[in-house]
C-alpha atoms as a PDB file:
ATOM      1  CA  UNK A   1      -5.525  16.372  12.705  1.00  0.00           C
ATOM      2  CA  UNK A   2      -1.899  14.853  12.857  1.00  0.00           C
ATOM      3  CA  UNK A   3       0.297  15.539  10.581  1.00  0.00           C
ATOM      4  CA  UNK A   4       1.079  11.454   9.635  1.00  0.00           C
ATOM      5  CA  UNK A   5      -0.343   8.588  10.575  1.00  0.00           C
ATOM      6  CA  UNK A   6       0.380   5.025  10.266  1.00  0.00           C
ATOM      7  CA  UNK A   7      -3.301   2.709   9.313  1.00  0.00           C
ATOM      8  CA  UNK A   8      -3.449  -1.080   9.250  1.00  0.00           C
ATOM      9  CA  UNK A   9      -6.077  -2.227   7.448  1.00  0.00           C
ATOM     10  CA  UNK A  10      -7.348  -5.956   8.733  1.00  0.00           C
ATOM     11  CA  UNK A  11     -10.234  -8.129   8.973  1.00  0.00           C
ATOM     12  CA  UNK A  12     -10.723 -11.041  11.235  1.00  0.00           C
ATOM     13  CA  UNK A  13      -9.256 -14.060   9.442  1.00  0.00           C
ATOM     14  CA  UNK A  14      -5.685 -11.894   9.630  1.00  0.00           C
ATOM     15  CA  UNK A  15      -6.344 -11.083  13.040  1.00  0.00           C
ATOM     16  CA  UNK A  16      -3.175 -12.374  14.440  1.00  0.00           C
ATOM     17  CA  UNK A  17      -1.033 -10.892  11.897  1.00  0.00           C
ATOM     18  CA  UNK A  18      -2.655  -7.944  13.056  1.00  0.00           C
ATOM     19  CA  UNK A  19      -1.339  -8.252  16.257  1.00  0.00           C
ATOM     20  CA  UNK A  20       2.179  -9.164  15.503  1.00  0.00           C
ATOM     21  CA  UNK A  21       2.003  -6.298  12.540  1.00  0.00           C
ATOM     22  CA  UNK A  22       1.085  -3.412  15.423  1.00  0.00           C
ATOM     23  CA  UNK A  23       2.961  -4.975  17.997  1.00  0.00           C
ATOM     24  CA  UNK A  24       6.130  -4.424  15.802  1.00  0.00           C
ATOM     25  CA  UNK A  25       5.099  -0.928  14.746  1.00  0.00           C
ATOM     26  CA  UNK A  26       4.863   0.443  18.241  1.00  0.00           C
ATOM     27  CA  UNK A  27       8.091  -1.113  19.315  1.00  0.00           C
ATOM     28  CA  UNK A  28       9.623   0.988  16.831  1.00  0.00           C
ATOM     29  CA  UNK A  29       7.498   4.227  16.467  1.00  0.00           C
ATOM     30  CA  UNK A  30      10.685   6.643  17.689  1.00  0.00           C
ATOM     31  CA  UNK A  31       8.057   9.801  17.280  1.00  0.00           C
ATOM     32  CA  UNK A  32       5.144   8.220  18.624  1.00  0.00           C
ATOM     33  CA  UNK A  33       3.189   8.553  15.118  1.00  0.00           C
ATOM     34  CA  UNK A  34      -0.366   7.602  15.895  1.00  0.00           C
ATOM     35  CA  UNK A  35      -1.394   4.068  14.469  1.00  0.00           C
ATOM     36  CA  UNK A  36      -4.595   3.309  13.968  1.00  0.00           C
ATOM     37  CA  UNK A  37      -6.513  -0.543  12.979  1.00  0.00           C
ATOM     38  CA  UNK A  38      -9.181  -0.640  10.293  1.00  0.00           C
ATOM     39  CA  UNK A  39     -11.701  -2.801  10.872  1.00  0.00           C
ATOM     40  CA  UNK A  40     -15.144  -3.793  10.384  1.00  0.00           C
ATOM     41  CA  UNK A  41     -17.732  -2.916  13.004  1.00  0.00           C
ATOM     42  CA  UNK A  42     -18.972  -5.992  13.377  1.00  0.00           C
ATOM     43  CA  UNK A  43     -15.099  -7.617  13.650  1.00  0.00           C
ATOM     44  CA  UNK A  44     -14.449  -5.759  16.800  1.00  0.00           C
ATOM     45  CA  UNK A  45     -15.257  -7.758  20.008  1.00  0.00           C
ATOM     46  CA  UNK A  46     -13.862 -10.807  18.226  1.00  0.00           C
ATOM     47  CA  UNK A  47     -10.236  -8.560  17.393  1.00  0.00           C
ATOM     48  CA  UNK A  48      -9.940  -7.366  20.880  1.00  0.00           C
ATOM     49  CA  UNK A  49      -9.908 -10.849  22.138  1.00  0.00           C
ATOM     50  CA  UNK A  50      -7.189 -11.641  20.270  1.00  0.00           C
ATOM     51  CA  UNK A  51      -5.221  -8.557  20.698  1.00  0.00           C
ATOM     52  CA  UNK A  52      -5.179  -9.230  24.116  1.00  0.00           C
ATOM     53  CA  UNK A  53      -2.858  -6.941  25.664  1.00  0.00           C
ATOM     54  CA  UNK A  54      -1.871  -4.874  22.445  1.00  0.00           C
ATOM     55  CA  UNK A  55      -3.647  -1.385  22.781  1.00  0.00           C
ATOM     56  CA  UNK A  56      -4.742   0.511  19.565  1.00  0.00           C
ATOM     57  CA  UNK A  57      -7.274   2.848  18.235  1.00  0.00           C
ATOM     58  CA  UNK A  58      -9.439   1.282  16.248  1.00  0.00           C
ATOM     59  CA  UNK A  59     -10.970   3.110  13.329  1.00  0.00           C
ATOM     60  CA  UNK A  60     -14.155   1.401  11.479  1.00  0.00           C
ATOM     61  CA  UNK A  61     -14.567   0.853   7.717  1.00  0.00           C
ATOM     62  CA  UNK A  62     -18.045   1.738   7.919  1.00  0.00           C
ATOM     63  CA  UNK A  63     -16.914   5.464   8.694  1.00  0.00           C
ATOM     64  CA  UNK A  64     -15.277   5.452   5.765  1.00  0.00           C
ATOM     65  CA  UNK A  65     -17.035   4.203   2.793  1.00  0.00           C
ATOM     66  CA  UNK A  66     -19.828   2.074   2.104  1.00  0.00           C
ATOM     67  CA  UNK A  67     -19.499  -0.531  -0.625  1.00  0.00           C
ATOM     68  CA  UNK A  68     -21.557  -3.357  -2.422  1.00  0.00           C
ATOM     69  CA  UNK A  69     -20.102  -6.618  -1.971  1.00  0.00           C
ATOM     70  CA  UNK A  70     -16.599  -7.698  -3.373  1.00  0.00           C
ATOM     71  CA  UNK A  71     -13.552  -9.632  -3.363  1.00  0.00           C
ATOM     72  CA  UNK A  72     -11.651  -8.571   0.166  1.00  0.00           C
ATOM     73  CA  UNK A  73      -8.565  -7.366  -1.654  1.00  0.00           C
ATOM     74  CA  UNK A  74     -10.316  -5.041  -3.836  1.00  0.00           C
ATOM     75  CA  UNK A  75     -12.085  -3.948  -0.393  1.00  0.00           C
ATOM     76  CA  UNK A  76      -9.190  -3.263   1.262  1.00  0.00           C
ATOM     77  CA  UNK A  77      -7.816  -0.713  -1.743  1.00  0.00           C
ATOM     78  CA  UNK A  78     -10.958   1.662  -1.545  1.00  0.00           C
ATOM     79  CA  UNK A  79     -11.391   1.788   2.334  1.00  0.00           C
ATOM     80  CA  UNK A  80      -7.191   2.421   2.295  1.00  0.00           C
ATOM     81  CA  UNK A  81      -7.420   5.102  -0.220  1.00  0.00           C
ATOM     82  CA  UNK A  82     -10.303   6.836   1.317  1.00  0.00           C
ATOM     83  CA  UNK A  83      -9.128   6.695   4.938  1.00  0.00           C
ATOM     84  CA  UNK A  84      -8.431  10.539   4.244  1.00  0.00           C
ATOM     85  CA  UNK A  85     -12.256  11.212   4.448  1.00  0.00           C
ATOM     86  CA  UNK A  86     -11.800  10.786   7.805  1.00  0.00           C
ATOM     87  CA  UNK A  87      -9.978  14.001   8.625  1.00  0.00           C
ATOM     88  CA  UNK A  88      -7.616  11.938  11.411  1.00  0.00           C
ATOM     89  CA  UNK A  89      -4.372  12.852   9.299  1.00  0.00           C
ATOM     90  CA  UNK A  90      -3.136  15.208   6.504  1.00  0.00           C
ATOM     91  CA  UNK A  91      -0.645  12.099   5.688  1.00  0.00           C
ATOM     92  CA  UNK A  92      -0.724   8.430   6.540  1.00  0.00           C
ATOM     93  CA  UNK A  93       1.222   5.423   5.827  1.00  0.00           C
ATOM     94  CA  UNK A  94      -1.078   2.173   4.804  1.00  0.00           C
ATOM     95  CA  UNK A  95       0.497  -0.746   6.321  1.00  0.00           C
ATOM     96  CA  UNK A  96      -0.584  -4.628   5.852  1.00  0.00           C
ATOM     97  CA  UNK A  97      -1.402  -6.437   8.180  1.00  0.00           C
ATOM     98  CA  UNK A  98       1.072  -9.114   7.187  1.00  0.00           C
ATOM     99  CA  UNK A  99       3.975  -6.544   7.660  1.00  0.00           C
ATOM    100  CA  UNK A 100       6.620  -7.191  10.543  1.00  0.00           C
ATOM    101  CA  UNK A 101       8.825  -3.896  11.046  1.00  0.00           C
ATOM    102  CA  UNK A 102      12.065  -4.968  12.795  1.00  0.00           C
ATOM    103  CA  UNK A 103      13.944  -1.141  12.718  1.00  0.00           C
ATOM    104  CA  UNK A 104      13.058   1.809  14.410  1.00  0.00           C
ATOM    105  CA  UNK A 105      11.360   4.310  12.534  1.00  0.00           C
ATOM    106  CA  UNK A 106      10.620   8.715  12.720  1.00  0.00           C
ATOM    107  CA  UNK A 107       9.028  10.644  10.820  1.00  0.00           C
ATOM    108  CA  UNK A 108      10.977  12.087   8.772  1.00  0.00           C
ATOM    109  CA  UNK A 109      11.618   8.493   7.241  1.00  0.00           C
ATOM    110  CA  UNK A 110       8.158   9.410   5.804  1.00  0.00           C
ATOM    111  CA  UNK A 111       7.968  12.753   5.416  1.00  0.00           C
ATOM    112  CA  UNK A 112      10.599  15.690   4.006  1.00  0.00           C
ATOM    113  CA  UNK A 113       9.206  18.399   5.715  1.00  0.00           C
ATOM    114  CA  UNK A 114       6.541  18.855   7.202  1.00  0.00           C
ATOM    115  CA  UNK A 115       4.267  19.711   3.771  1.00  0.00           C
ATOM    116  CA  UNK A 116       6.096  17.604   1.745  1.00  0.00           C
ATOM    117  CA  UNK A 117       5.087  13.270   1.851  1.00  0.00           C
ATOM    118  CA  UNK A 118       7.808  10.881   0.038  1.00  0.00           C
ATOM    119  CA  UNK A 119       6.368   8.730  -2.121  1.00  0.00           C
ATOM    120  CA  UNK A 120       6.909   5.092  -3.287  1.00  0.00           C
ATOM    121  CA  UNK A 121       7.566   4.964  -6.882  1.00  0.00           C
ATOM    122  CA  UNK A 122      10.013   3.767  -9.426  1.00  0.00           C
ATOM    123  CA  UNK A 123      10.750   1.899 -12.097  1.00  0.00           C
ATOM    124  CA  UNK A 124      11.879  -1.477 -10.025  1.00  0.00           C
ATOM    125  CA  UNK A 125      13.851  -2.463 -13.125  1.00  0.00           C
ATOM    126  CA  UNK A 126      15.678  -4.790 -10.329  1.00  0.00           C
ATOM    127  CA  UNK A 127      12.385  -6.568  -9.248  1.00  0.00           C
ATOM    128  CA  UNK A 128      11.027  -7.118 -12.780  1.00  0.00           C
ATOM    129  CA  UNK A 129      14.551  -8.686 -13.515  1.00  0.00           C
ATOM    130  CA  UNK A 130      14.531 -11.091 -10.745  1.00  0.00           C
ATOM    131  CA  UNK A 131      10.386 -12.090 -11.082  1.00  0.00           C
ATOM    132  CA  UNK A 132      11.618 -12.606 -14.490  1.00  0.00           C
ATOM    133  CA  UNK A 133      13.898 -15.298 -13.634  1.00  0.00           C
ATOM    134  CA  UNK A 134      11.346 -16.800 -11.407  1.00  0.00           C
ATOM    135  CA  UNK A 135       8.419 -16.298 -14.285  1.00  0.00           C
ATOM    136  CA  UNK A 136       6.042 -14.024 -12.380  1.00  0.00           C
ATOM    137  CA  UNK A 137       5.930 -11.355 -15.112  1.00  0.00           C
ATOM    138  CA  UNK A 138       5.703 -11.001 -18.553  1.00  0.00           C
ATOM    139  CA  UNK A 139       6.502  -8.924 -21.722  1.00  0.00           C
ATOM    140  CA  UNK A 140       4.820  -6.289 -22.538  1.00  0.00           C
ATOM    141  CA  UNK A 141       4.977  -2.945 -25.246  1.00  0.00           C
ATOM    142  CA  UNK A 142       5.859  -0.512 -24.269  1.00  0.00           C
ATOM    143  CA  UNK A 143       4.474   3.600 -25.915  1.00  0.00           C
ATOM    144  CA  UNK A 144       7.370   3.297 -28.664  1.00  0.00           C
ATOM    145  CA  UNK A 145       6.233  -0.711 -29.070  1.00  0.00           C
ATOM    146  CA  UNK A 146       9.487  -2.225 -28.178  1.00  0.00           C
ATOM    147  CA  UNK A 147       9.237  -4.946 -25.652  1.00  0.00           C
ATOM    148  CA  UNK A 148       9.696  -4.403 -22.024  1.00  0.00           C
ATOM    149  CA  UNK A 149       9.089  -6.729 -18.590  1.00  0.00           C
ATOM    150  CA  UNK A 150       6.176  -5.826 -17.179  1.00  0.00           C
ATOM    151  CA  UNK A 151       3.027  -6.971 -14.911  1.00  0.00           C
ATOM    152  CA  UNK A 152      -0.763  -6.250 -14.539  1.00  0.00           C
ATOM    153  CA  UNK A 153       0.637  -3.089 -13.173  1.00  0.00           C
ATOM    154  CA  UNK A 154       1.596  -1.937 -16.732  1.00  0.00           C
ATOM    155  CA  UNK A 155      -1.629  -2.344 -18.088  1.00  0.00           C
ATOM    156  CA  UNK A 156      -3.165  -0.972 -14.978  1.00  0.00           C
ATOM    157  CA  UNK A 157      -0.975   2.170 -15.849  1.00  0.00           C
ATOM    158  CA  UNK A 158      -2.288   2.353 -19.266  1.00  0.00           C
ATOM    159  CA  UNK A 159      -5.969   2.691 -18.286  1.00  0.00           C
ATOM    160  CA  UNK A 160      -5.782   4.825 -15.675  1.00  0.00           C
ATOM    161  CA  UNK A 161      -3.138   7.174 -18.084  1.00  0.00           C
ATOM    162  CA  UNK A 162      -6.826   7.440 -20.053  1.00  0.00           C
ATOM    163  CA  UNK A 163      -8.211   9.264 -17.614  1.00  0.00           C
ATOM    164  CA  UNK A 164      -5.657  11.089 -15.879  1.00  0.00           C
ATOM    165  CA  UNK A 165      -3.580  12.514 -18.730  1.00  0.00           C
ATOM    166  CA  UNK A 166      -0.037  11.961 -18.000  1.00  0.00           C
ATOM    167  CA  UNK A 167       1.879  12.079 -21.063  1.00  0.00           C
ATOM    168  CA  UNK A 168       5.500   9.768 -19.824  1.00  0.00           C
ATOM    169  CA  UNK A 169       7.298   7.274 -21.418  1.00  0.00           C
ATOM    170  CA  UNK A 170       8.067   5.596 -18.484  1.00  0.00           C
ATOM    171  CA  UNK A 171       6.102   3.165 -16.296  1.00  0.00           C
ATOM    172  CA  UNK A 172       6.505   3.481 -12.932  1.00  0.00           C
ATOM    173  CA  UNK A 173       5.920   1.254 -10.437  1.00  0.00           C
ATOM    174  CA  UNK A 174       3.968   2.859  -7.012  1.00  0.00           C
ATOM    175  CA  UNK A 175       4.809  -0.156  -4.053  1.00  0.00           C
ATOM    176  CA  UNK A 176       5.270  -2.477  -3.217  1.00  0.00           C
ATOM    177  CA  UNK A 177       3.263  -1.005   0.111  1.00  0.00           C
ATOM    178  CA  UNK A 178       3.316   0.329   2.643  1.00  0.00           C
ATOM    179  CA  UNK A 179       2.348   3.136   1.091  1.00  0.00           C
ATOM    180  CA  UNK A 180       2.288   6.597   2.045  1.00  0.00           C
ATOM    181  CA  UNK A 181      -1.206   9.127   0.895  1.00  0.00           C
ATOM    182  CA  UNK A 182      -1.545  12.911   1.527  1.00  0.00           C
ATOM    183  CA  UNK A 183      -5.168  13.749   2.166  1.00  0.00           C
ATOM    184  CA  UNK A 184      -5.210  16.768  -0.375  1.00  0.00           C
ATOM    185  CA  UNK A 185      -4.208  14.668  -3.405  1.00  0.00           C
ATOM    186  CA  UNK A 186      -7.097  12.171  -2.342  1.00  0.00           C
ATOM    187  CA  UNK A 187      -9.305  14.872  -1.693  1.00  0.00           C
ATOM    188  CA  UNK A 188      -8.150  16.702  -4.955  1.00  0.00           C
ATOM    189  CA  UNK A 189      -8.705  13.609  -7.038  1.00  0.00           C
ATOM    190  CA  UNK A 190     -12.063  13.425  -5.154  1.00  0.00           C
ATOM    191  CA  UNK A 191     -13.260  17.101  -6.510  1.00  0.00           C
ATOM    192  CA  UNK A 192     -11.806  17.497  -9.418  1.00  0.00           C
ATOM    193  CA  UNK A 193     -12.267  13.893 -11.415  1.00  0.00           C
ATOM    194  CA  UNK A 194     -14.895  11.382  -9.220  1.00  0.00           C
ATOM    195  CA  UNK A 195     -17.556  14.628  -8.484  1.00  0.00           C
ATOM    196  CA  UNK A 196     -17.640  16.118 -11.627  1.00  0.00           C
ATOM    197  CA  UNK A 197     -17.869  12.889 -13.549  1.00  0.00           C
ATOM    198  CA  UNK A 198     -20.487  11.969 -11.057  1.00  0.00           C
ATOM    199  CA  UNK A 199     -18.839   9.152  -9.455  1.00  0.00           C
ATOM    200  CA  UNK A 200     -17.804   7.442  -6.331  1.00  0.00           C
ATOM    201  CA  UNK A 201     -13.914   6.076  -6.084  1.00  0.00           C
ATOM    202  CA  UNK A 202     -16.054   2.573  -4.629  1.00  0.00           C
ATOM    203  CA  UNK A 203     -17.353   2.956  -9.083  1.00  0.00           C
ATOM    204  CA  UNK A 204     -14.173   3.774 -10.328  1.00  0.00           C
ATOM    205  CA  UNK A 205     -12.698   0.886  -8.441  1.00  0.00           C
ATOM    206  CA  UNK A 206     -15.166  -1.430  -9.739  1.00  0.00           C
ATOM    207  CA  UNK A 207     -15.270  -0.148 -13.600  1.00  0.00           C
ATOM    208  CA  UNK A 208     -11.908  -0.858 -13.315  1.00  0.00           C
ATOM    209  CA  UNK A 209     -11.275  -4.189 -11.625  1.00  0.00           C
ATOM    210  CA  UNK A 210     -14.055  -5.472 -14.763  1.00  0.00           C
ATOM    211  CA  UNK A 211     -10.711  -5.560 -16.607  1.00  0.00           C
ATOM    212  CA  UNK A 212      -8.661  -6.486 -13.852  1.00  0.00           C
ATOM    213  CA  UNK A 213      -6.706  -3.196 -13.697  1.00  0.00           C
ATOM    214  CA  UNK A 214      -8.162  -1.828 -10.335  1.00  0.00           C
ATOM    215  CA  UNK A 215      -4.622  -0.564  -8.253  1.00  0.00           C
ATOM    216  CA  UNK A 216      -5.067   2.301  -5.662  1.00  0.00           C
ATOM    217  CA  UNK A 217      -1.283   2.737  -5.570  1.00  0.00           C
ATOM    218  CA  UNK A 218      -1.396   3.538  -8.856  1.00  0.00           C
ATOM    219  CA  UNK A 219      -4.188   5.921  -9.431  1.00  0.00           C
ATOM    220  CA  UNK A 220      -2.705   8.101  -6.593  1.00  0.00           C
ATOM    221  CA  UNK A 221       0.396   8.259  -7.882  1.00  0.00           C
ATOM    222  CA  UNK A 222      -0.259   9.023 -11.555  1.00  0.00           C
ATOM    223  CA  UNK A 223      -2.748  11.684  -9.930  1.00  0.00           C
ATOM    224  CA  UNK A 224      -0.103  12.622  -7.209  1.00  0.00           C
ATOM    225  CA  UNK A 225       2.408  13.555 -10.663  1.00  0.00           C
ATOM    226  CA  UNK A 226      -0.602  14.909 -12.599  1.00  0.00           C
ATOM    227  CA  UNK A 227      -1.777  17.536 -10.036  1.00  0.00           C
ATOM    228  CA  UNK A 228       1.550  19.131  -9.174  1.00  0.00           C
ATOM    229  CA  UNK A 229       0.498  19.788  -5.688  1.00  0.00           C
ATOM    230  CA  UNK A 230       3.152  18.241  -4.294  1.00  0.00           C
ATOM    231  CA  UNK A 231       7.176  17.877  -4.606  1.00  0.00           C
ATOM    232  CA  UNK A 232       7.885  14.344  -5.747  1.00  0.00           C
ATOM    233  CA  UNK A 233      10.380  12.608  -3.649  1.00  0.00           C
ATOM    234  CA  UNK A 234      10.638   9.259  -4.466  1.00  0.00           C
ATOM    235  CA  UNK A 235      11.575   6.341  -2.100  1.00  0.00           C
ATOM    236  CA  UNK A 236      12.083   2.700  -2.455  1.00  0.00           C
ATOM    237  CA  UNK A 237       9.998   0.171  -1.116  1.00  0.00           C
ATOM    238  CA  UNK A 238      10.162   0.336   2.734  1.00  0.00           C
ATOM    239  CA  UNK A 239      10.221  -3.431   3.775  1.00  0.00           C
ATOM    240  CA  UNK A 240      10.708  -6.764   1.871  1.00  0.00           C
ATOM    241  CA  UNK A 241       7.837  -8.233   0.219  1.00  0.00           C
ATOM    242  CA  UNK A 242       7.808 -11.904  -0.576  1.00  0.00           C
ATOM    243  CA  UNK A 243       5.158 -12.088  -2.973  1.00  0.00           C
ATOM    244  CA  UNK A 244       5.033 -15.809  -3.082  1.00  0.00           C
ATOM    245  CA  UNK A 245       6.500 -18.912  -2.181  1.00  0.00           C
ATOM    246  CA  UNK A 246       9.140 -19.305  -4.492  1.00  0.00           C
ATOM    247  CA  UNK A 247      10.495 -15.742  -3.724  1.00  0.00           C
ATOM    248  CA  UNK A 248      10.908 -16.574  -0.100  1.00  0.00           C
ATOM    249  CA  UNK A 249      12.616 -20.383  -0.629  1.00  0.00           C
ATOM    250  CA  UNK A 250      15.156 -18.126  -3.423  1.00  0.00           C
ATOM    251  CA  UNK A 251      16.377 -16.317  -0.178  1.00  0.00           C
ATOM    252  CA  UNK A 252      16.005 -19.333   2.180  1.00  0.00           C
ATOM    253  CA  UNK A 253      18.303 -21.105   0.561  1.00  0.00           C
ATOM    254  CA  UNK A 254      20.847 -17.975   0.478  1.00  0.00           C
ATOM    255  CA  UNK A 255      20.219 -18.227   4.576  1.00  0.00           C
ATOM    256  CA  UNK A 256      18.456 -14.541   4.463  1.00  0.00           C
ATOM    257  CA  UNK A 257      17.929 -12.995   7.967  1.00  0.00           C
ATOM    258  CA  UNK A 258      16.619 -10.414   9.168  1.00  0.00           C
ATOM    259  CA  UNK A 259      20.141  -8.810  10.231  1.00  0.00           C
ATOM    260  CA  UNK A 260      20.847  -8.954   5.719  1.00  0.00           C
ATOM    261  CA  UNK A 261      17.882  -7.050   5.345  1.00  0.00           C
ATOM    262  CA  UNK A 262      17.927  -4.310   7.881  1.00  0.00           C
ATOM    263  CA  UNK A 263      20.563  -2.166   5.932  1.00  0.00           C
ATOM    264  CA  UNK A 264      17.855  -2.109   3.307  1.00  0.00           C
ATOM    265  CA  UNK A 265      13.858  -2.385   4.865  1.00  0.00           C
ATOM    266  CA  UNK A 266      12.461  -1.929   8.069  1.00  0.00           C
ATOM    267  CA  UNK A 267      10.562  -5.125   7.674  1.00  0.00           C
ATOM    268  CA  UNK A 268       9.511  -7.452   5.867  1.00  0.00           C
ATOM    269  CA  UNK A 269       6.206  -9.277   4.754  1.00  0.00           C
ATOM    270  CA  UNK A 270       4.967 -12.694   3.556  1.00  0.00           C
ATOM    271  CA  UNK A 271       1.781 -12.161   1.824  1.00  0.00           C
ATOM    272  CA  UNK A 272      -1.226 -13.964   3.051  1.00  0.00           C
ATOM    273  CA  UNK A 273      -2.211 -15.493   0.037  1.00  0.00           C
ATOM    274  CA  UNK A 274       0.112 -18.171   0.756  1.00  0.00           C
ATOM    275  CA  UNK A 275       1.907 -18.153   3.927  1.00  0.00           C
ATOM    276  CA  UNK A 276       0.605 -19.057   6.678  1.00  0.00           C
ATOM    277  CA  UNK A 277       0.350 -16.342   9.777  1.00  0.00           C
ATOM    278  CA  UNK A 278       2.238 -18.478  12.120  1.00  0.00           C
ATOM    279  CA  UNK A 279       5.834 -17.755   9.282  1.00  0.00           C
ATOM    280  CA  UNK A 280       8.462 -15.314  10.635  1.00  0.00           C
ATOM    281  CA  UNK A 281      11.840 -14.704   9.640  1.00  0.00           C
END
């Protein structure tokens, strides 16, 4: 078992961002951290075609959890969440496929020590402020009632506080990813709230998303504060995430390259959801 590894979860329509995505993280891997593609089964012979030349160990989904069938983003958060069933890594880092890394990376960018994961988390007071201004959130209550920006995150956090008792004030938000899991919280989480309540985290995923609060990030973090198992080291987002168009043209128009961001991220991503694969800084 290593001690961190580094997952990108795809499928076959993001096959090419894929291969830019690992192509970029083994340029920079300065400790050789062992990176692994998530796919389908059935997607294989079809990914390796396009890889071409780009060599990777390729991990199936099918190995990790069996689901019903659902929406592809609500997919990807249980077979990333559960990845540590597989017993590959005490740690790993969940990567996008639509994630470019342009700075060279170790270890210990991820981890304290060797028992001790960082973890994404804050309260991103800076990125409500400026999806504000660009109307991609909303206000919300906060516990005391008194308006606050927030997103579907903040309900999200609500819920899940019902069932994993955290008693804070503050919302925090757990991304944006890549984000980085230690297998004994998941496993932890696994024993201690899905088996005795007699339920998979595929149900829990799917009880939730019926309200539209379903976020992995979130679960494991509240659980990651709730269980104590771990010292909580918080770090800020690792790369740049345009989350839609109008985020991206905001910095296009400041003439944003990637030379402005690398004091900051180590890369950057344009979600799929609407750019196309063929967009690079």
């Amino acid at each position: 078992m290593s001690k961190l590894a580094i997952i990108v979860k795809s499928y076959l329509p993001d096959a090419n961002r894929a291969k830019r995505c690992i192509a970029s993280l083994q340029k920079h891997n300065k400790d050789n951290i062992p990176i692994f593609l998530v796919i389908k089964k059935r997607e294989e012979e079809d990914f390796l075609k396009i890889l071409d030349n780009i060599k990777v160990e390729i991990i199936y989904d099918e190995s990790i959890a069996q689901t019903p069938p659902m929406a592809g983003w609500l997919y990807q958060q249980i077979i990333k969440s559960q990845f540590w069933v597989t017993g590959l890594a005490e740690n790993y880092v969940t990567v996008d496929s639509d994630v470019v890394f342009f700075k060279d990376y170790y270890i210990s960018d991820f981890m304290f020590d060797d028992e001790t994961p960082y973890i994404v988390m804050g309260e991103r007071k800076d990125f409500l402020d400026e999806a504000w201004k660009l109307k991609r959130v909303n206000i919300h209550k906060d516990y005391q009632d008194r308006d606050m920006l927030g997103a579907r995150l903040t309900k999200a956090t609500k819920a899940i506080r019902e069932f994993i008792p955290n008693k804070y004030n503050k919302f925090y938000d757990w991304g944006t990813a890549p984000y980085i899991f230690n297998s004994d919280v998941w496993k932890s989480f696994n024993d201690n709230y899905l088996v005795p309540n007699k339920i998979t985290f595929t149900d829990l995923a799917l009880i939730l998303n019926q309200k539209g609060l379903m976020s992995e990030s979130c679960i494991y973090g509240e659980y990651y504060l709730y269980c104590n198992m771990k010292r909580v080291l918080p770090s800020s987002p690792y790369v740049k995430c345009y989350h839609d168009k109008s985020h991206w043209e905001w910095d296009k128009k400041q003439g944003i390259s990637i030379e402005d961001l690398k004091p900051n991220y180590f890369g950057y991503a344009f979600q799929s959801n609407w750019a196309e694969d063929t967009l690079e800084l």
